[in-house]
N, C-alpha and C. Protein backbone atom coordinates (compact mmCIF):
# COMPACT_ATOMS: atom_id res chain seq x y z
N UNK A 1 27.56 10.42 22.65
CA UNK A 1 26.11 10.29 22.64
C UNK A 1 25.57 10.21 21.21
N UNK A 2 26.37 10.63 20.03
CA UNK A 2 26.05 10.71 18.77
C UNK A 2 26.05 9.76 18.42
N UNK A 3 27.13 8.94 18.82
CA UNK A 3 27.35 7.45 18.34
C UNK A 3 26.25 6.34 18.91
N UNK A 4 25.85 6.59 20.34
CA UNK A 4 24.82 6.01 20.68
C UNK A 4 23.35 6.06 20.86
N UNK A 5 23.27 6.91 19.72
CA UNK A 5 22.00 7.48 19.12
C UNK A 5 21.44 7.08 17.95
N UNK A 6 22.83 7.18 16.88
CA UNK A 6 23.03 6.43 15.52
C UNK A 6 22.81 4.92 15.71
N UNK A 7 23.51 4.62 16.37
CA UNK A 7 23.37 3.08 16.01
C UNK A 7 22.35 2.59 16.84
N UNK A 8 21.66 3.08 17.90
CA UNK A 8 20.05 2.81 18.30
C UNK A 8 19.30 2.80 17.19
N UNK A 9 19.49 4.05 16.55
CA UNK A 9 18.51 3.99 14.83
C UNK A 9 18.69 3.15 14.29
N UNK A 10 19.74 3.12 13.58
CA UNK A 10 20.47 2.01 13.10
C UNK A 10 19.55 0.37 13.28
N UNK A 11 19.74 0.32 14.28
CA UNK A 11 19.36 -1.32 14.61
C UNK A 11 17.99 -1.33 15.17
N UNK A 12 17.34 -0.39 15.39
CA UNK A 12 15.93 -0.20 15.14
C UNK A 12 15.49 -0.17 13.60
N UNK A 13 16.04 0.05 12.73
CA UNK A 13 15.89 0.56 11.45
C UNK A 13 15.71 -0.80 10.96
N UNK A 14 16.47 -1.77 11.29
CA UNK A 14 17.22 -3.01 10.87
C UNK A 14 15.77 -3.68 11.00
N UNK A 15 15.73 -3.73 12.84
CA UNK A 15 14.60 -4.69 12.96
C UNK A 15 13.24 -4.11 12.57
N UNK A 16 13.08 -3.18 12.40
CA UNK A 16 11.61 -2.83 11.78
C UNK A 16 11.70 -3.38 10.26
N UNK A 17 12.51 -3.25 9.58
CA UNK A 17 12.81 -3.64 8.34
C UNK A 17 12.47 -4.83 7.59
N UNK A 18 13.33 -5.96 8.81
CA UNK A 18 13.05 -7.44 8.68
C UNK A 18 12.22 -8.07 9.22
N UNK A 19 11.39 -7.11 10.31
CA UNK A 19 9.59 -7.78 10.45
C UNK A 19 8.64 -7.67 9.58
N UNK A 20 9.49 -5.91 8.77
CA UNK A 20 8.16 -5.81 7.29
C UNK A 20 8.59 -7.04 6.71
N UNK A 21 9.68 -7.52 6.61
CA UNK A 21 9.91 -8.55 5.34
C UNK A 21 9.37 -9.38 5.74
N UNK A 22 9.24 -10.27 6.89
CA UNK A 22 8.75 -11.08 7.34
C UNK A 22 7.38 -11.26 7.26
N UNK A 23 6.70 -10.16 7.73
CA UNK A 23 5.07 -10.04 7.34
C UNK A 23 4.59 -10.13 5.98
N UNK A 24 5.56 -9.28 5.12
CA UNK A 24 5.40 -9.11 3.51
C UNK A 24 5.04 -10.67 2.99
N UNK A 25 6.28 -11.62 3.00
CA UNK A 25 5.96 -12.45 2.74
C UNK A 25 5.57 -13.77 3.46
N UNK A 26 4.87 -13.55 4.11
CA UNK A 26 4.16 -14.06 5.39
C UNK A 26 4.53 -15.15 6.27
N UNK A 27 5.62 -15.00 6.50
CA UNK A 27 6.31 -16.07 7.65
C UNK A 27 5.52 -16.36 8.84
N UNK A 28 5.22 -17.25 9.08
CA UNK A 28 4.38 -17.81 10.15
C UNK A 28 5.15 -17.19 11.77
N UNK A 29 5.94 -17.14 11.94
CA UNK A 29 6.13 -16.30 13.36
C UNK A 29 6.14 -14.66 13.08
N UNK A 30 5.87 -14.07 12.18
CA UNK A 30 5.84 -12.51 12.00
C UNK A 30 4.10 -12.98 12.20
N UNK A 31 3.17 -14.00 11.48
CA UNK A 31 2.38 -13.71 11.48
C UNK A 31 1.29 -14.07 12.39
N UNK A 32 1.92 -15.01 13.60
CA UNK A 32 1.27 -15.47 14.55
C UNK A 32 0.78 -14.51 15.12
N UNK A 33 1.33 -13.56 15.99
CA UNK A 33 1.21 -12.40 16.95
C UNK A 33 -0.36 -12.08 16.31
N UNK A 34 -0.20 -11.87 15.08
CA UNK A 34 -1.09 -10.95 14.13
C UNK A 34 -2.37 -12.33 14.46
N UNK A 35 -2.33 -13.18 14.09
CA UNK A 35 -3.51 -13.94 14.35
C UNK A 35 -4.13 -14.36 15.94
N UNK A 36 -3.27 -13.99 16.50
CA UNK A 36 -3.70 -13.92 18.09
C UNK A 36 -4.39 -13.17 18.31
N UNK A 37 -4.26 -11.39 17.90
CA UNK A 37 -5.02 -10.83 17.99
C UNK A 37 -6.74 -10.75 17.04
N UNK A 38 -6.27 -11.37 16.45
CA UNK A 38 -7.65 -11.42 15.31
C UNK A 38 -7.19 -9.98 14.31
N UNK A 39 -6.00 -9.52 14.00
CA UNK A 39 -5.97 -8.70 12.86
C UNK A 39 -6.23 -9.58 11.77
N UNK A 40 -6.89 -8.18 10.84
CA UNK A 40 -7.30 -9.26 9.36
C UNK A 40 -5.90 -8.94 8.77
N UNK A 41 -5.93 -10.52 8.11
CA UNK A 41 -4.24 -10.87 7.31
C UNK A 41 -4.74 -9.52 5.97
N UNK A 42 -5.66 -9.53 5.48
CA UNK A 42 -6.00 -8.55 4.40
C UNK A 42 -5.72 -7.20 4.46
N UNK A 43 -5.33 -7.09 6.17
CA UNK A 43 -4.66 -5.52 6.02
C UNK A 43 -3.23 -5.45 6.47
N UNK A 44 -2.49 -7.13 6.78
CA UNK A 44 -1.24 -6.60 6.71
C UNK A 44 0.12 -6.04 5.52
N UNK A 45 -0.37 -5.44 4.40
CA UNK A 45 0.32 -4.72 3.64
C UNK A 45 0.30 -3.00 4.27
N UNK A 46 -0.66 -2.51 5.16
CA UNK A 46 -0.51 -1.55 5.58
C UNK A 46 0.18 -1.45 7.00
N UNK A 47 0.66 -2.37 7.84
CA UNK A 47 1.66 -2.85 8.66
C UNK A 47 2.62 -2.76 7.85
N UNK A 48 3.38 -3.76 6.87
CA UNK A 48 4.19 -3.42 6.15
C UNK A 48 4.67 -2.41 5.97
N UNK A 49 3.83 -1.27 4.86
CA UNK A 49 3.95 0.11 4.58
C UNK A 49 4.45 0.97 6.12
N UNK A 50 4.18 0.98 7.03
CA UNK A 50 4.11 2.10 7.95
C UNK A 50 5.45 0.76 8.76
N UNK A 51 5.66 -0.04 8.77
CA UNK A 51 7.19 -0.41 9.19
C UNK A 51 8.33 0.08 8.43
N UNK A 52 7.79 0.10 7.34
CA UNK A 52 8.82 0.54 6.10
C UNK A 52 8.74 1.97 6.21
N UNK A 53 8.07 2.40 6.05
CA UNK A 53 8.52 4.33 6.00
C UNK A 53 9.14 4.59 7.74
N UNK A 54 8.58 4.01 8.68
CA UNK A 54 9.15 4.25 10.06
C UNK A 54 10.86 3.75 9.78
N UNK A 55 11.32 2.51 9.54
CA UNK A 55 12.40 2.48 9.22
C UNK A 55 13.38 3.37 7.99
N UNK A 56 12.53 3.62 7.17
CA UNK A 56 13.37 4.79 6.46
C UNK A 56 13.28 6.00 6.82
N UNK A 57 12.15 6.43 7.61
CA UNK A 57 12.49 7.22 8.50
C UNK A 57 13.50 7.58 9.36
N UNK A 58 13.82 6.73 9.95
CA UNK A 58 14.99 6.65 11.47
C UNK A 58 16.20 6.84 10.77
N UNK A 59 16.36 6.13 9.16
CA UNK A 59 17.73 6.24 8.80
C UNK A 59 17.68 7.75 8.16
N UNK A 60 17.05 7.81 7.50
CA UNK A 60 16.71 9.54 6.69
C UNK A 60 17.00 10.34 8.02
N UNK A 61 16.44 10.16 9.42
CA UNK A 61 16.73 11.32 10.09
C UNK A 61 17.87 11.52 10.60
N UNK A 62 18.90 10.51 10.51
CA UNK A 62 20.32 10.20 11.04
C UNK A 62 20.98 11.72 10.12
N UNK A 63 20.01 12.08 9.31
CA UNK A 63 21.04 12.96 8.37
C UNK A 63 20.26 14.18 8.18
N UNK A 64 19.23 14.03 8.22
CA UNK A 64 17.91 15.39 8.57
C UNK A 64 17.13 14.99 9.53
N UNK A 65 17.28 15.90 10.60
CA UNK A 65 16.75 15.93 12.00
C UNK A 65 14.70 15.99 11.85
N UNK A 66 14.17 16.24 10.50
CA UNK A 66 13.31 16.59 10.84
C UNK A 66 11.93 15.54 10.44
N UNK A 67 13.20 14.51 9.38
CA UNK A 67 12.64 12.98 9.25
C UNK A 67 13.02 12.11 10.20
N UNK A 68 13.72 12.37 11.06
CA UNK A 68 14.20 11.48 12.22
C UNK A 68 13.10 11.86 13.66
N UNK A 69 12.61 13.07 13.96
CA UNK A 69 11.18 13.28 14.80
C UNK A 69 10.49 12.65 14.18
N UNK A 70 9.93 12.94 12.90
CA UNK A 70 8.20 12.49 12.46
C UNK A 70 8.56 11.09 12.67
N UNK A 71 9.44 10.66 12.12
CA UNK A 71 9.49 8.87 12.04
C UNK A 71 10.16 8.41 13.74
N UNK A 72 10.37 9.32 14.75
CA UNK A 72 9.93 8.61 15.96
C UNK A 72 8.61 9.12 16.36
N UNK A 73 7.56 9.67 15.68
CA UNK A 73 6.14 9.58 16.13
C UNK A 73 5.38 8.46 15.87
């Protein structure tokens, strides 16, 4: 179950990672979704930010249990 816990993080970690990148530098399918809804493009650096700490989250908690809760909130 350890093993299939880790690498759930793991590859959650991954893909949260490479949608921040994607949004960061604004790839047109990271950023469609976002214009469907009418988010302003002017606040996706704070999407970014909170993909990025959620993914370093998940991996940080693989090794401290208590960054691995907050970053599945």
């Amino acid at each position: 179950m350890v093993i299939a816990s880790t690498a759930a993080s793991v590859f959650t970690a991954a893909a949260m990672f490479f949608f921040a990148v994607g949004e960061a530098v604004g790839l047109e399918p990271a950023l469609r979704g976002l214009r469907a809804v009418r988010f302003p493009l002017s606040l996706v650096w704070l999407l970014v930010v909170a993909l990025g700490a959620g993914a370093v989250g998940l991996v940080v908690g693989i090794w401290w249990a208590p960054a691995g809760i907050a970053a599945s909130l």
